[in-house]
C-alpha atoms as a PDB file:
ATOM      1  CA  UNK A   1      44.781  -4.246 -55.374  1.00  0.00           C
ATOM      2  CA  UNK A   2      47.858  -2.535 -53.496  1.00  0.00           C
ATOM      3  CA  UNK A   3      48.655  -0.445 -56.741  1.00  0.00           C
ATOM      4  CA  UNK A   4      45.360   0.542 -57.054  1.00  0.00           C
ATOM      5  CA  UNK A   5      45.129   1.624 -53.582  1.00  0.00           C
ATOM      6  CA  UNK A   6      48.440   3.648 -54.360  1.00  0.00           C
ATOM      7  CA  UNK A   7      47.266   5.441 -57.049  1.00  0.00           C
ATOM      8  CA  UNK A   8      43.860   6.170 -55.397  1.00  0.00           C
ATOM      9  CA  UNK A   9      45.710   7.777 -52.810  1.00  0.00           C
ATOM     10  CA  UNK A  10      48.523   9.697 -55.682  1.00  0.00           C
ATOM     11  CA  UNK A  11      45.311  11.282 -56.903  1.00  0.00           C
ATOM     12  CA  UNK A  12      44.376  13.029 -53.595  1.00  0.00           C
ATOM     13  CA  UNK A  13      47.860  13.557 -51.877  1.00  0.00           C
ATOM     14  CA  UNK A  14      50.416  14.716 -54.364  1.00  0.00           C
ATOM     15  CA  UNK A  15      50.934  17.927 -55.193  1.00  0.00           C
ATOM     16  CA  UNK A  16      49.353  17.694 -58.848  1.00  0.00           C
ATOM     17  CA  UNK A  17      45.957  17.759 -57.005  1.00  0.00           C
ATOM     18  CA  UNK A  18      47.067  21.650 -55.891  1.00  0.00           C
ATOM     19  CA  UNK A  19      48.761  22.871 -58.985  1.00  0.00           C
ATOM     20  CA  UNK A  20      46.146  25.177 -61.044  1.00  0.00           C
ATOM     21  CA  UNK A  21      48.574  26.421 -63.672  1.00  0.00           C
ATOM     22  CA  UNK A  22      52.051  25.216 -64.872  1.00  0.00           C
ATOM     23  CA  UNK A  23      54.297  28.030 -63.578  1.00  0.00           C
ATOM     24  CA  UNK A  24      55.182  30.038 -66.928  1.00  0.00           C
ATOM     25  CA  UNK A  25      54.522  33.249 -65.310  1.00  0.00           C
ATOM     26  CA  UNK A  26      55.868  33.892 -61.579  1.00  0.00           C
ATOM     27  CA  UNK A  27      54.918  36.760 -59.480  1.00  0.00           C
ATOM     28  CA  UNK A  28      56.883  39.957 -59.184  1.00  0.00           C
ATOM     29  CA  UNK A  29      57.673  39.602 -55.066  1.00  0.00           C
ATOM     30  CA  UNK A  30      59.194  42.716 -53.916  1.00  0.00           C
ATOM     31  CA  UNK A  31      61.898  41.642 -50.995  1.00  0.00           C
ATOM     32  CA  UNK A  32      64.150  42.805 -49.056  1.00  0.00           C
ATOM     33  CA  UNK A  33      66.977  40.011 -49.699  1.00  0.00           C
ATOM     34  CA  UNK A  34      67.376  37.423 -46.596  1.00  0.00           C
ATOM     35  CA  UNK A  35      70.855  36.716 -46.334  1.00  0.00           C
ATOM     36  CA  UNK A  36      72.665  33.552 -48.106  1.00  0.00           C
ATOM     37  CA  UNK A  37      72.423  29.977 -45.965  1.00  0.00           C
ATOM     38  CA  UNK A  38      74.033  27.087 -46.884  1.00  0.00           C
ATOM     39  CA  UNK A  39      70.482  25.088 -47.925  1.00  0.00           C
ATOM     40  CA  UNK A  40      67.062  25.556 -49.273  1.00  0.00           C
ATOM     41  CA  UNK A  41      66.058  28.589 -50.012  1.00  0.00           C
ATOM     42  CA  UNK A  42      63.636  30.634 -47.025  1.00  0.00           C
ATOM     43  CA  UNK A  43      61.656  33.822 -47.080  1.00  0.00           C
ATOM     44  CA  UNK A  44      61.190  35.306 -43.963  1.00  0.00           C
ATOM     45  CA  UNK A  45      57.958  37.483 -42.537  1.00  0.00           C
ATOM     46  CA  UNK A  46      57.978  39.355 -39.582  1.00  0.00           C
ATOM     47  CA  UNK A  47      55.147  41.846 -37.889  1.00  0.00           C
ATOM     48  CA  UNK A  48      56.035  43.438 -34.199  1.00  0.00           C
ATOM     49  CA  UNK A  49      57.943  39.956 -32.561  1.00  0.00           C
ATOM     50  CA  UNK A  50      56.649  37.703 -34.479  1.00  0.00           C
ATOM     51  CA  UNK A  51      58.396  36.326 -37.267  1.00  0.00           C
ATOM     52  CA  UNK A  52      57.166  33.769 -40.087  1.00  0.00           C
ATOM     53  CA  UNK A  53      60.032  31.353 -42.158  1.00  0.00           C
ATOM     54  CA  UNK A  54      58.602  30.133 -44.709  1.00  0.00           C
ATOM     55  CA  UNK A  55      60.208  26.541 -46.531  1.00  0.00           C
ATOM     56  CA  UNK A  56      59.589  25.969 -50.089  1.00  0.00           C
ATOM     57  CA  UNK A  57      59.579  22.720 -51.656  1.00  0.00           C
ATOM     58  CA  UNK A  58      60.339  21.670 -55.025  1.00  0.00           C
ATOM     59  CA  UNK A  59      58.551  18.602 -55.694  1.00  0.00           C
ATOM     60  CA  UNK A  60      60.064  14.960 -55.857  1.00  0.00           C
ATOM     61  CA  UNK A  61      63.100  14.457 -54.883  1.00  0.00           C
ATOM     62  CA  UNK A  62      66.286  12.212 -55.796  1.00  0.00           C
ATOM     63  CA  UNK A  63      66.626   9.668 -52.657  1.00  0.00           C
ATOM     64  CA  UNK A  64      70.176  10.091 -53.072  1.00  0.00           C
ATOM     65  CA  UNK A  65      70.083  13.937 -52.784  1.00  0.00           C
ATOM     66  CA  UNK A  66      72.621  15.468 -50.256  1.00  0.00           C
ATOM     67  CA  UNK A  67      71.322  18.695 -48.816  1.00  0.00           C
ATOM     68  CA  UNK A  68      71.618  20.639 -45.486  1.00  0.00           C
ATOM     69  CA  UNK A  69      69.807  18.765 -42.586  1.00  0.00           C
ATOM     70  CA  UNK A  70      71.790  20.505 -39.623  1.00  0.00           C
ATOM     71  CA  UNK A  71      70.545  24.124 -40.985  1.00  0.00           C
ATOM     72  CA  UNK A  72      67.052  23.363 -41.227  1.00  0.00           C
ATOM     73  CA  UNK A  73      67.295  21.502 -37.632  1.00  0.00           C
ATOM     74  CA  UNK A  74      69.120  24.728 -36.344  1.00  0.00           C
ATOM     75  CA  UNK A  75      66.285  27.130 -38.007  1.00  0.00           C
ATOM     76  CA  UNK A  76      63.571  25.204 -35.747  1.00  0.00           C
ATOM     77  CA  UNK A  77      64.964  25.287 -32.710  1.00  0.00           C
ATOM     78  CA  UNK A  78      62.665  27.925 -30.931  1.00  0.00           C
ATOM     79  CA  UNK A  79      60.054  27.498 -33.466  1.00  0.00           C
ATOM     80  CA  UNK A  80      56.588  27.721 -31.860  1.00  0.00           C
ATOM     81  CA  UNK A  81      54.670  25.469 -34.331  1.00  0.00           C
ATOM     82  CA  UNK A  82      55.017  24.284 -37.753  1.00  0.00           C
ATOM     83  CA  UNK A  83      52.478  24.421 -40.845  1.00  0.00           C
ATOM     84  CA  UNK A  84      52.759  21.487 -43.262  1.00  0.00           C
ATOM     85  CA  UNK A  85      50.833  21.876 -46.620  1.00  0.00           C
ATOM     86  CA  UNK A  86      47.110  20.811 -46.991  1.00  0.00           C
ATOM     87  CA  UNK A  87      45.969  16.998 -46.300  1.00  0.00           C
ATOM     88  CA  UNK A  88      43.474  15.086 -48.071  1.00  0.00           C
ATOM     89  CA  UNK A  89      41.370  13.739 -44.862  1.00  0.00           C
ATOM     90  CA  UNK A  90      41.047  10.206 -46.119  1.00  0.00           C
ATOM     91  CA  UNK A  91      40.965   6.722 -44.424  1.00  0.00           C
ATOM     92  CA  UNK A  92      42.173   4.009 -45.964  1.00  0.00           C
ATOM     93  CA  UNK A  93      38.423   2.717 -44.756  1.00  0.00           C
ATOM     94  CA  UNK A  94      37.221   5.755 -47.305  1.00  0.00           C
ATOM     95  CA  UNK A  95      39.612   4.119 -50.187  1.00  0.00           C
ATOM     96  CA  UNK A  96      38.245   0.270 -49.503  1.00  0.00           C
ATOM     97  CA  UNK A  97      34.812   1.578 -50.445  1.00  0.00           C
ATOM     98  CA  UNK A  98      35.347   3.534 -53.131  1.00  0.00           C
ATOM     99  CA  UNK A  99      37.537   0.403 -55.005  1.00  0.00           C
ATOM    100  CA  UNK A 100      34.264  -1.545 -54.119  1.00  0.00           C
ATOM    101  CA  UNK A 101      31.439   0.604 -55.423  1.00  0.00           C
ATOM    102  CA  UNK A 102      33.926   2.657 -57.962  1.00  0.00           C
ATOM    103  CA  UNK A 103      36.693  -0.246 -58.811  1.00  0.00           C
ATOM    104  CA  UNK A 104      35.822  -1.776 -61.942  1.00  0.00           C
ATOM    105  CA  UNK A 105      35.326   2.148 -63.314  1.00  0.00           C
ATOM    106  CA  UNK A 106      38.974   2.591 -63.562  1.00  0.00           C
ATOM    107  CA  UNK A 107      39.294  -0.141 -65.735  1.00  0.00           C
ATOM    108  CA  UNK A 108      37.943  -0.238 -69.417  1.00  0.00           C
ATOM    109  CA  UNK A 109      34.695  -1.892 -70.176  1.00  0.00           C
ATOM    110  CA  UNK A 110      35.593  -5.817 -71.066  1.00  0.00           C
ATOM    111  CA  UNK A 111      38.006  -6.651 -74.399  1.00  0.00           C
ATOM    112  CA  UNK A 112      38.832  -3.188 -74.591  1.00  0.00           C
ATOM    113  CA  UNK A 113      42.744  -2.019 -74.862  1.00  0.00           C
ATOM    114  CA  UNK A 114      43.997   1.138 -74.033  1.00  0.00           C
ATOM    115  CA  UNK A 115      46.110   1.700 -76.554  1.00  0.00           C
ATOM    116  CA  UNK A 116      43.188   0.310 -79.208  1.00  0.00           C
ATOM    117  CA  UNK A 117      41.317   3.402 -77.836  1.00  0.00           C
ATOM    118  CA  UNK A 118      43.684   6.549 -78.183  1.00  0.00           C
ATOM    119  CA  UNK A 119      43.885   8.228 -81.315  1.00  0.00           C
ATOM    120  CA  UNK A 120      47.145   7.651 -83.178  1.00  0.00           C
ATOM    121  CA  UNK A 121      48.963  10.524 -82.120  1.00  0.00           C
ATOM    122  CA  UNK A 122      48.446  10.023 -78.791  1.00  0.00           C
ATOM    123  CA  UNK A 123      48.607   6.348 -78.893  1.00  0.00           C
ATOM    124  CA  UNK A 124      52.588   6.791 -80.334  1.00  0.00           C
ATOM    125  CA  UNK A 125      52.965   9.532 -77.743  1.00  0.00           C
ATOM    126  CA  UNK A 126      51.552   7.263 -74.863  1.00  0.00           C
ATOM    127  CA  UNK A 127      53.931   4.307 -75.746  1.00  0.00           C
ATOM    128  CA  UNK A 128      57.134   5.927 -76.085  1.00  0.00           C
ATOM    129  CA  UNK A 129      56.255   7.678 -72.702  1.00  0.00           C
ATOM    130  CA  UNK A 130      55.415   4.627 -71.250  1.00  0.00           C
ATOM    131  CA  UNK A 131      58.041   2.462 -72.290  1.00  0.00           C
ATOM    132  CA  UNK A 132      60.810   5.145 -71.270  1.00  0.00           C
ATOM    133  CA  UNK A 133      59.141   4.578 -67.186  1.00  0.00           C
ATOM    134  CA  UNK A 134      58.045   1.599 -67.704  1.00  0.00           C
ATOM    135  CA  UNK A 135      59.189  -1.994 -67.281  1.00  0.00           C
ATOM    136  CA  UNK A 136      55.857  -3.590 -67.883  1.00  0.00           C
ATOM    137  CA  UNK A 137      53.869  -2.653 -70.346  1.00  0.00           C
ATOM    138  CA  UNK A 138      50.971  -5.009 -69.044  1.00  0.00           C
ATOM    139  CA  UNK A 139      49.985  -2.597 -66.116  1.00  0.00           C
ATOM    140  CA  UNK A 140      48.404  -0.377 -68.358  1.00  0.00           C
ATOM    141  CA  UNK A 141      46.601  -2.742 -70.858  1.00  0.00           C
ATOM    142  CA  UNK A 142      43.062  -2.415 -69.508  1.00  0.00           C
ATOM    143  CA  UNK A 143      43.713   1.110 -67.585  1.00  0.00           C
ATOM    144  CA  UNK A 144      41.118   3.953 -68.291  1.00  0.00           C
ATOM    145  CA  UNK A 145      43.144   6.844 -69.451  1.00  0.00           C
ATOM    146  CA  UNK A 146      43.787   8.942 -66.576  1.00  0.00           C
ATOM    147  CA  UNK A 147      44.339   5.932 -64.285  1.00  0.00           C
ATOM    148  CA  UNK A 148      47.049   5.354 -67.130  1.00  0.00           C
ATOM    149  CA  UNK A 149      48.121   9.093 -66.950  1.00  0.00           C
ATOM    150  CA  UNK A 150      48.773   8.513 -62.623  1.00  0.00           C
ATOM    151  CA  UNK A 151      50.483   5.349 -63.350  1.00  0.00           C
ATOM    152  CA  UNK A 152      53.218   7.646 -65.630  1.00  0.00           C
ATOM    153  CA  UNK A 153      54.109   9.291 -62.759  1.00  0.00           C
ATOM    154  CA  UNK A 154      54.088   6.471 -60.141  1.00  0.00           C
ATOM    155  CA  UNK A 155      55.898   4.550 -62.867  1.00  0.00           C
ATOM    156  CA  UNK A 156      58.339   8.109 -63.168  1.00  0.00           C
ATOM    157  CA  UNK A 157      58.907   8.389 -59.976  1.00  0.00           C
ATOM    158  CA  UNK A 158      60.357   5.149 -59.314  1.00  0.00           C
ATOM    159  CA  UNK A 159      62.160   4.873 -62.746  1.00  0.00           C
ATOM    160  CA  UNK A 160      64.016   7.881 -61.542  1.00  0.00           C
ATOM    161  CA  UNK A 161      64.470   7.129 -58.206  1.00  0.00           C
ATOM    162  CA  UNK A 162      62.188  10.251 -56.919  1.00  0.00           C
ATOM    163  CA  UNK A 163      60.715   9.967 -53.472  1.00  0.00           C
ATOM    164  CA  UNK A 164      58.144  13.076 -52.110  1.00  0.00           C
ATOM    165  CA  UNK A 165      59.449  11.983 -48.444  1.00  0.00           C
ATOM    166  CA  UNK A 166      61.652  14.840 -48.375  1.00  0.00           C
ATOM    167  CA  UNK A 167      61.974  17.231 -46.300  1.00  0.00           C
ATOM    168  CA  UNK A 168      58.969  16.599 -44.869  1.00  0.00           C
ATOM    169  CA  UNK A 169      60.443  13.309 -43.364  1.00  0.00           C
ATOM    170  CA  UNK A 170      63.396  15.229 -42.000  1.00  0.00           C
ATOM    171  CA  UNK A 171      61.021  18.264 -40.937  1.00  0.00           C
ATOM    172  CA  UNK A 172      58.607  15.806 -38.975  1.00  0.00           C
ATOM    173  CA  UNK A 173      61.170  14.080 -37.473  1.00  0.00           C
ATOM    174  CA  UNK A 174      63.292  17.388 -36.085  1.00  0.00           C
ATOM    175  CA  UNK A 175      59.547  18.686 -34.530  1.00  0.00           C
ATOM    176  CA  UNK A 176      59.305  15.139 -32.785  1.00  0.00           C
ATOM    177  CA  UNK A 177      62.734  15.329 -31.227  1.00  0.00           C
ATOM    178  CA  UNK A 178      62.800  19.242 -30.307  1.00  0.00           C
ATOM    179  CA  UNK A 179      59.252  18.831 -29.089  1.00  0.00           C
ATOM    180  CA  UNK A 180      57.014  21.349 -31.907  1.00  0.00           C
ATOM    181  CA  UNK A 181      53.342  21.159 -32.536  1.00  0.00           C
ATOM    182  CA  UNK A 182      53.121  20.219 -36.525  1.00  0.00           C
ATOM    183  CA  UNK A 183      49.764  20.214 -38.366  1.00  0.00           C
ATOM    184  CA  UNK A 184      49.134  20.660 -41.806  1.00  0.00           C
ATOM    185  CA  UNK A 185      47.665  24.007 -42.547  1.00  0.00           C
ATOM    186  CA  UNK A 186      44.105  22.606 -43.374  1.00  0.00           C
ATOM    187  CA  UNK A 187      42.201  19.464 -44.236  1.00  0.00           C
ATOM    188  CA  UNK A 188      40.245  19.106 -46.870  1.00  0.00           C
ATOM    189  CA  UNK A 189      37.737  16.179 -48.357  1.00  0.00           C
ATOM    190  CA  UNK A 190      38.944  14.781 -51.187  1.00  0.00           C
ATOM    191  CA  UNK A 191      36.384  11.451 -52.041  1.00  0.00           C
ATOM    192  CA  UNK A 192      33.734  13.416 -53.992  1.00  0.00           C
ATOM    193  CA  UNK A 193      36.413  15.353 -56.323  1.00  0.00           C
ATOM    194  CA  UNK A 194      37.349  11.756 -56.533  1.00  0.00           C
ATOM    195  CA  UNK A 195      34.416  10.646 -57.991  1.00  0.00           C
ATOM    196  CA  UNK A 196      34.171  13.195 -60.324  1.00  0.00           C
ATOM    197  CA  UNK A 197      37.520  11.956 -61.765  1.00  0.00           C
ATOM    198  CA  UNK A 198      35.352   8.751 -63.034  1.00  0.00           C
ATOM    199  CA  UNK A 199      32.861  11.140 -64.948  1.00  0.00           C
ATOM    200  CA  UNK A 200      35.126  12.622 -67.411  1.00  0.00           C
ATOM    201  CA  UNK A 201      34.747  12.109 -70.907  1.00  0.00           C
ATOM    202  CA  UNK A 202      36.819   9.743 -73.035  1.00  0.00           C
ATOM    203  CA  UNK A 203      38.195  13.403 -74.707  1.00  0.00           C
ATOM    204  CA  UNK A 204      38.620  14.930 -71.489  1.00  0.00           C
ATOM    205  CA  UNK A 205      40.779  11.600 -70.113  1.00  0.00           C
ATOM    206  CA  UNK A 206      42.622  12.195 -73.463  1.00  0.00           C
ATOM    207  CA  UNK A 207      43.742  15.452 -72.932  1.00  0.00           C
ATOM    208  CA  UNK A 208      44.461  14.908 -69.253  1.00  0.00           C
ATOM    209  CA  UNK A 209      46.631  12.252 -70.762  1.00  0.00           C
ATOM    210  CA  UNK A 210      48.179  14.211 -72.974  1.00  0.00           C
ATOM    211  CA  UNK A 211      49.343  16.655 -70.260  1.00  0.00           C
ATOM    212  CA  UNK A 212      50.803  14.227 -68.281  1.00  0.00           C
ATOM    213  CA  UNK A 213      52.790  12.926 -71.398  1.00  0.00           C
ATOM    214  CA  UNK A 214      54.293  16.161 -70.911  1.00  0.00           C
ATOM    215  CA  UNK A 215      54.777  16.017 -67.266  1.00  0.00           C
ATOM    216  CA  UNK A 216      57.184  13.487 -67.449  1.00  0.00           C
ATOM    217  CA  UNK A 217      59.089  14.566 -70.468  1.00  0.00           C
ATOM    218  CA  UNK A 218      59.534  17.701 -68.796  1.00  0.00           C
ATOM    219  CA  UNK A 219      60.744  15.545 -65.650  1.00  0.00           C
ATOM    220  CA  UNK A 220      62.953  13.542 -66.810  1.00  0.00           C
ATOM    221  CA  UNK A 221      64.881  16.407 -68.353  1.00  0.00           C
ATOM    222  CA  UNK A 222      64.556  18.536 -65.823  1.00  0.00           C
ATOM    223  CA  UNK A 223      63.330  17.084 -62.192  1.00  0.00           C
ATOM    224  CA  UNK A 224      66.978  16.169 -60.575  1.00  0.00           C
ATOM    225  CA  UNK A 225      67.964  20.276 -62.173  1.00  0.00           C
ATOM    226  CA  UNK A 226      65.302  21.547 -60.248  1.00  0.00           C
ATOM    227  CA  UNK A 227      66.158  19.500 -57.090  1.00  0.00           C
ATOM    228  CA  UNK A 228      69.784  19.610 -56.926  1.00  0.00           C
ATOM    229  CA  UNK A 229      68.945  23.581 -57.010  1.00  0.00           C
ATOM    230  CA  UNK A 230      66.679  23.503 -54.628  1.00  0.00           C
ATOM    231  CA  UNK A 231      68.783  21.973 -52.299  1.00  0.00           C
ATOM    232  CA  UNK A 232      71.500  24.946 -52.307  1.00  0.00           C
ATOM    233  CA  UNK A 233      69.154  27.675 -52.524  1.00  0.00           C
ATOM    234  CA  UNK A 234      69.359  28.682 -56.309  1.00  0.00           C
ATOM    235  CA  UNK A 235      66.088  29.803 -56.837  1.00  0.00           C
ATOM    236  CA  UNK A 236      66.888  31.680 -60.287  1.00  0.00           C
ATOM    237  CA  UNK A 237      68.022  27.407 -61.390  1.00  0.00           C
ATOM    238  CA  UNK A 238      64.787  26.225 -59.803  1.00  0.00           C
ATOM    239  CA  UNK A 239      62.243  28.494 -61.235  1.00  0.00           C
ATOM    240  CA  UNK A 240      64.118  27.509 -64.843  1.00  0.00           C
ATOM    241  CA  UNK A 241      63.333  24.108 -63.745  1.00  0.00           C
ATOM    242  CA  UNK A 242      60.359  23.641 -62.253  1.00  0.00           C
ATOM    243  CA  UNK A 243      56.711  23.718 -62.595  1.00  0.00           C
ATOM    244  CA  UNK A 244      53.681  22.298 -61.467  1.00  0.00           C
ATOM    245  CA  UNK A 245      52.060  18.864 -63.231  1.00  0.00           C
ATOM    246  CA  UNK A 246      50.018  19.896 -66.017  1.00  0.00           C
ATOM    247  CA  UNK A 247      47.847  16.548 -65.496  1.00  0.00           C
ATOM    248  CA  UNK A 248      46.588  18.690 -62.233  1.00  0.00           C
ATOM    249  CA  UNK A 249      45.742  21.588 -64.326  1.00  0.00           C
ATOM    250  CA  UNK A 250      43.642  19.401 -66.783  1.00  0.00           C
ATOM    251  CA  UNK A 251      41.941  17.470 -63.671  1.00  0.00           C
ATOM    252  CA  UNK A 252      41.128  20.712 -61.827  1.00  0.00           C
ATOM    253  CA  UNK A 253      39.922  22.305 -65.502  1.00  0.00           C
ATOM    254  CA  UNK A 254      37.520  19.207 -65.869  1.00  0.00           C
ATOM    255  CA  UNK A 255      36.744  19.145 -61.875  1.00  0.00           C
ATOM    256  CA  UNK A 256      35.558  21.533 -59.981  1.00  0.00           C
ATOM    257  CA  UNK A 257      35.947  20.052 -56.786  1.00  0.00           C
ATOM    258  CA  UNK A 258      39.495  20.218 -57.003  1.00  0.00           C
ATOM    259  CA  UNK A 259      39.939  23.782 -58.166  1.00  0.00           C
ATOM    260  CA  UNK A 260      37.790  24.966 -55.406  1.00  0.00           C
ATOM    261  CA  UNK A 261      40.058  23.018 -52.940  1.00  0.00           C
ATOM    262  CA  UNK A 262      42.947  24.342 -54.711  1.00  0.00           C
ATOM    263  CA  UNK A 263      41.287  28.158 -54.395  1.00  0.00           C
ATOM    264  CA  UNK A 264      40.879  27.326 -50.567  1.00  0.00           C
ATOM    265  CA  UNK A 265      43.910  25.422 -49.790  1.00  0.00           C
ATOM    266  CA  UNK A 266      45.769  28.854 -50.987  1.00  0.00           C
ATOM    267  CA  UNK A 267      42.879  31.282 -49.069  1.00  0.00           C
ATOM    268  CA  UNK A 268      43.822  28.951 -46.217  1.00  0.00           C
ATOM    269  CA  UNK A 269      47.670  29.238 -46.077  1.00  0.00           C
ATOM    270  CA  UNK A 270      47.729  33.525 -46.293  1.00  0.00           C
ATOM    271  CA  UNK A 271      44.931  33.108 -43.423  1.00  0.00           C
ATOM    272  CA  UNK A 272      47.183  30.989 -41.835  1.00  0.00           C
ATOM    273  CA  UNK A 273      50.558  33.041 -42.210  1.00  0.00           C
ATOM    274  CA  UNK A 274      48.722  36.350 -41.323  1.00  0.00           C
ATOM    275  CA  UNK A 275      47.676  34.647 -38.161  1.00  0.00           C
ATOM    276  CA  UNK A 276      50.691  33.636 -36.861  1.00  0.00           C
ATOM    277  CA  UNK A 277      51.760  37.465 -37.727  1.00  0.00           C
ATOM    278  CA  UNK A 278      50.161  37.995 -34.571  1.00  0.00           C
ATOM    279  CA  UNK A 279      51.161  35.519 -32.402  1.00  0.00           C
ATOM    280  CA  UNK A 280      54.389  36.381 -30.379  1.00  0.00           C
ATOM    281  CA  UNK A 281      57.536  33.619 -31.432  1.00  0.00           C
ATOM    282  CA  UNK A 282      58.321  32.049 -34.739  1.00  0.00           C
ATOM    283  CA  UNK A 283      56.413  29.871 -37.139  1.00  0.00           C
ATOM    284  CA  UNK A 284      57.945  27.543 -40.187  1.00  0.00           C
ATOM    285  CA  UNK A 285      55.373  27.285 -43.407  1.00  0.00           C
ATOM    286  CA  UNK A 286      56.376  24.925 -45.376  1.00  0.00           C
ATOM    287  CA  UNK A 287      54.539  24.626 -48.875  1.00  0.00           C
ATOM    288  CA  UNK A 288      55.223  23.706 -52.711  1.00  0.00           C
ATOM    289  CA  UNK A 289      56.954  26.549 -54.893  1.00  0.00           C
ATOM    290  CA  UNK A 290      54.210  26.712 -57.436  1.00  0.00           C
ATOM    291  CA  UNK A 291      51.410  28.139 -54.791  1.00  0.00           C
ATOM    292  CA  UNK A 292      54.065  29.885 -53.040  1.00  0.00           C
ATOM    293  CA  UNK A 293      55.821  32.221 -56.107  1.00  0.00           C
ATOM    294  CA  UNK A 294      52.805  31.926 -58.905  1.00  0.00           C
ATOM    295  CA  UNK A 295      50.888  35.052 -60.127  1.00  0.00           C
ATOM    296  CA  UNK A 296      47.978  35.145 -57.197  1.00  0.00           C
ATOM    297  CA  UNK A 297      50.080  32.673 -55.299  1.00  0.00           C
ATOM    298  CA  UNK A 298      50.716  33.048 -51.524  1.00  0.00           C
ATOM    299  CA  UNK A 299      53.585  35.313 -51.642  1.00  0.00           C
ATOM    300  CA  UNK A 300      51.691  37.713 -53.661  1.00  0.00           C
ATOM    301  CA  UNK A 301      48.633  37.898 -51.683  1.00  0.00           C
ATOM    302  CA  UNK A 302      50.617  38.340 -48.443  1.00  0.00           C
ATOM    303  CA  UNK A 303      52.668  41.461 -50.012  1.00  0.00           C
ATOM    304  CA  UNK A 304      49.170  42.978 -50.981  1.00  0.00           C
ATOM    305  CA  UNK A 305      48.174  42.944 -47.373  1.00  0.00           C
ATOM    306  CA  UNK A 306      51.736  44.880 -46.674  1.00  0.00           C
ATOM    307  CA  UNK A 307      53.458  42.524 -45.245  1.00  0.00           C
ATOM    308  CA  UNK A 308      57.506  42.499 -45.170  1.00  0.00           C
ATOM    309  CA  UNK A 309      59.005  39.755 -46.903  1.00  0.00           C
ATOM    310  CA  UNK A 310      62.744  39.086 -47.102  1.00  0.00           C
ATOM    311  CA  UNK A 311      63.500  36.673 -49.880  1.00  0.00           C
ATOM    312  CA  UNK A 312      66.651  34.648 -51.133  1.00  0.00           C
ATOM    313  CA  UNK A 313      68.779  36.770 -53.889  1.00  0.00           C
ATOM    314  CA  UNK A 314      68.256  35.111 -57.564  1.00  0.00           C
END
């Protein structure tokens, strides 16, 4: 019940519900370069007194990571408010009655396997996959296929020790102490583009899984690259490194509830940014690196509208 719960809620929280693209192509941000600091990399906005620091995040990270608390804490002091990224405005009260009208739709119809129901590519794709996260191959055995393709990363993340706490644990709890009004930078409904989910086709749930076979190839070779990176600042290491789950690409192709709440979550943060532009005092954004540096990301569509941006030096 508990896992199922868990994965309910992976589906509308984590960032593969906002990634529209795997980043292969990254906008062309013309900056003035923000000088070095010893931790995560910032890009700073600024329009008459009012400035904008902007935090990107790259994805899961390892809970042993050591990076630079004291600068970020020293950055917010001052800080007027702080934008988190989008929330999913869900109840666990919403998730208890989808499992009971919805429930038995993530599962496969009685005496059917999953792995009896991929083709044999995929199938020998799936299990090697599997096994490499897995310690029990039993969680999947009656799993529709993109329930199966969640599990992969729930089963990634704790196979490699990756936790999506960070820094939004440390960020929350430095706004609680130095008294700063934190919100996430919209709110969106997420239960109908969950419902959708359940109406793709056995070919679309195959491709979907296929993509997120990839996904955690790609992080296991390269996830703790990307982080350790992140954590000094390289950006040049991180953009090498990182990119946005492919399973959310395939879910938002298939759904169009989520790409419209992708197209709006991204609307919402330049809104957002240009806004505080014209408040006196200084904001902190913080938001995932693929919205921020894609082609039509954030960045982009803020330098359109001719606004400064210093970045970090590649």
């Amino acid at each position: 019940m508990w896992k199922t719960v868990a994965l309910t809620l992976l589906l509308v929280s984590s960032p593969l519900g906002a990634a529209a693209q795997t980043v292969s192509d990254w906008a062309d941000i013309e900056s003035v370069e923000v000088r070095e600091r010893p931790g995560p990399a910032l890009w700073h906005l600024t329009r008459g007194n009012s400035e904008v620091w902007i935090l990107g995040m790259a994805g899961a990270l390892p809970k042993d990571l050591d990076w630079n608390k004291q600068y970020l804490s020293e950055l917010l002091d001052g800080t007027r408010a702080i934008l988190m990224p989008p929330k999913a405005d869900i109840a666990l009260t919403d998730i208890a009655w989808f499992l009971i009208w919805h429930g038995g739709e993530l599962s496969l119809p009685r005496g059917q396997r999953l792995e009896e129901s991929l083709p044999a590519d995929l199938r020998a794709r799936f299990v090697a996959v599997r096994d490499a996260v897995s310690d029990d191959a039993d969680d999947y055995r009656t799993d529709i296929p993109v329930r199966a393709a969640l599990r992969l990363q729930q089963d990634l993340r704790e196979k490699a020790d990756l936790s999506f706490g960070e820094p939004r644990d440390t960020i929350e709890n430095l706004a609680y102490r130095k008294r700063i009004a934190i919100a996430p930078v919209t709110r969106f409904a997420a239960m109908d583009a969950v419902r959708e989910v359940l109406k793709l086709t056995p070919s679309q749930q195959h491709a979907c899984l296929a993509q997120a076979l990839e996904d955690v190839n790609w992080a296991l070779g390269h996830a703790n690259t990307a982080a350790r990176a992140w954590a000094v600042g390289d950006i040049k290491t991180v953009k090498a490194h990182y990119r946005e789950w492919r399973l959310g690409n395939c879910i938002m192709a298939a759904v169009q509830k989520f790409s419209d709440i992708d197209g709006r979550n991204i609307a919402e943060y330049v809104s957002a940014i240009d806004a505080a532009l014209d408040k006196p005092g200084k904001t902190i954004v913080v938001i995932h690196m693929g919205p921020l540096l894609r082609k039509g990301g954030v960045l982009e569509r803020l330098q359109a509208r001719g606004i400064a941006i210093e970045g970090p030096a590649e």
